[in-house]
Structure formats: structure tokens, C-alpha cells
Protein backbone atom coordinates (compact mmCIF):
# COMPACT_ATOMS: atom_id res chain seq x y z
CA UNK A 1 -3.23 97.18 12.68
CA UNK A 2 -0.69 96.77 15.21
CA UNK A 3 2.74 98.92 14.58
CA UNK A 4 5.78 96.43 15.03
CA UNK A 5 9.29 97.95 15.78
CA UNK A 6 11.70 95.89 13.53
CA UNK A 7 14.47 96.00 15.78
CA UNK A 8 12.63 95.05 19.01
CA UNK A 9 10.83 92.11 17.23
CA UNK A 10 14.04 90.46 15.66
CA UNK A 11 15.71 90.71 19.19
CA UNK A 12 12.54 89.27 20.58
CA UNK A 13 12.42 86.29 18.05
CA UNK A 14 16.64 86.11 18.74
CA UNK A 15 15.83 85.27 22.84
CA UNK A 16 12.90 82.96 21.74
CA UNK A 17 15.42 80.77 19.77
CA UNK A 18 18.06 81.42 22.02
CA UNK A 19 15.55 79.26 24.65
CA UNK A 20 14.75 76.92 22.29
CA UNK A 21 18.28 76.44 21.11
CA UNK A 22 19.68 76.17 24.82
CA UNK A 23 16.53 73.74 25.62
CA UNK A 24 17.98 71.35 22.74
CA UNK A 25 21.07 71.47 23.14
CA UNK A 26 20.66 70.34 27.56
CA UNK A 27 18.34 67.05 25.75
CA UNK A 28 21.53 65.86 23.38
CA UNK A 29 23.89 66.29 26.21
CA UNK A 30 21.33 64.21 28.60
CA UNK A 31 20.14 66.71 30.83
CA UNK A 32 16.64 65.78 32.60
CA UNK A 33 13.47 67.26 30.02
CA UNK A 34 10.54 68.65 31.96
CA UNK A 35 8.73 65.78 30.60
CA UNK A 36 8.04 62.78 31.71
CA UNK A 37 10.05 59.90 30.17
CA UNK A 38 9.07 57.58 32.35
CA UNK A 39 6.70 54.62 30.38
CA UNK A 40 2.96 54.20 31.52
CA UNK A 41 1.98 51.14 33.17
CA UNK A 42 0.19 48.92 30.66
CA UNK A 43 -3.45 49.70 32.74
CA UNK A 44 -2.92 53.67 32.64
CA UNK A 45 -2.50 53.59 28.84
CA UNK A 46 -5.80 51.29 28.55
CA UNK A 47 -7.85 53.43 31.19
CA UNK A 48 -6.41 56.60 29.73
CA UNK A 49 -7.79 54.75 25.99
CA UNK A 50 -11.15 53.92 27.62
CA UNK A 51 -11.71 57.46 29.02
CA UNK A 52 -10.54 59.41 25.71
CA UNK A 53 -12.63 56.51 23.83
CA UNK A 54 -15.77 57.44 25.34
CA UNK A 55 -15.19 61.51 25.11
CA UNK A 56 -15.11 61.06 21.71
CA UNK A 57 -18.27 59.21 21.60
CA UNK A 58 -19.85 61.64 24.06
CA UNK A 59 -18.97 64.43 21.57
CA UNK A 60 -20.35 62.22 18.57
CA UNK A 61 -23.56 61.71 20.79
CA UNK A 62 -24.13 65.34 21.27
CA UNK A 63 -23.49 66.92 18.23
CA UNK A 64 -20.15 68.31 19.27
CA UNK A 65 -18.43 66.52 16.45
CA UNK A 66 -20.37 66.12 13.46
CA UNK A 67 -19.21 63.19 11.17
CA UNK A 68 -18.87 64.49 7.71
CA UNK A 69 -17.43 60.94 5.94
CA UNK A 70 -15.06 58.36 6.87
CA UNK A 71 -12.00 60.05 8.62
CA UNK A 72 -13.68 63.22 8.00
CA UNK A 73 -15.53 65.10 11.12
CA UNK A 74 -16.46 68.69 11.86
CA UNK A 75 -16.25 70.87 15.29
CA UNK A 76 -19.49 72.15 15.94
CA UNK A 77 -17.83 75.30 18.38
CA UNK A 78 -21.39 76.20 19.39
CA UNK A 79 -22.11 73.25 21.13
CA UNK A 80 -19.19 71.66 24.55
CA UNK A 81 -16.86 68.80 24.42
């Protein structure tokens, strides 16, 4: 089991939150977000559907995914996505 130093870990979690904090507080006063906010084009989104629609169905094919029940499915980590 790995020894944890009280003090160092609360000061660690205080700068995590400290980021997190300062990272909302730059979105409500408008500053730029490293992500994207721009919308897709109406063609990416579909393609992007299409390709993730057929990964899926790869998986399915393979044995990757095993469906258990409707809405219900099961990673099979033996076997690649």
C-alpha cells in the first residue's frame, strides 16, 4: 500500500482545484475555452455518424461487444475494437 503524506496531498488536491476553479471562472467571464465551439458542418456530423455507426457494428461483428439484451452489451477486453 502506498504511504500518503496528509499535508502534501491536501496541498496537491488545493492546486488541482485551484486550476479548475481559475479554468471556470476565464469561461463565465468569456475568455476563449481550448475547445472548439465552433458548430460542425451538417456533412461532418453525418460522416462522423456513418464512421462511428459502422465501428460499432464492426465490434458487434467480431465479438468485441457482445450483446447481452436490449440496451444491454458487454466488452469482451480480450478481443480489439
Amino acid at each position: 500500500m502506498k504511504n500518503v503524506v496528509f499535508n502534501e496531498y491536501i496541498l496537491n488536491l488545493k492546486e488541482k482545484s485551484s486550476k479548475l476553479y481559475n479554468i471556470m471562472k476565464s469561461e463565465k467571464e468569456g475568455h476563449s475555452s481550448k475547445l472548439s465551439k465552433k458548430p460542425r458542418a451538417p456533412e461532418e456530423d453525418y460522416i462522423l455518424f456513418l464512421l462511428d455507426y459502422m465501428r460499432w457494428q464492426r465490434a458487434l461483428k467480431s465479438g468485441a461487444i457482445i450483446k447481452i439484451e436490449q440496451r444491454r452489451y458487454k466488452l469482451d477486453w480480450t478481443k480489439r475494437l
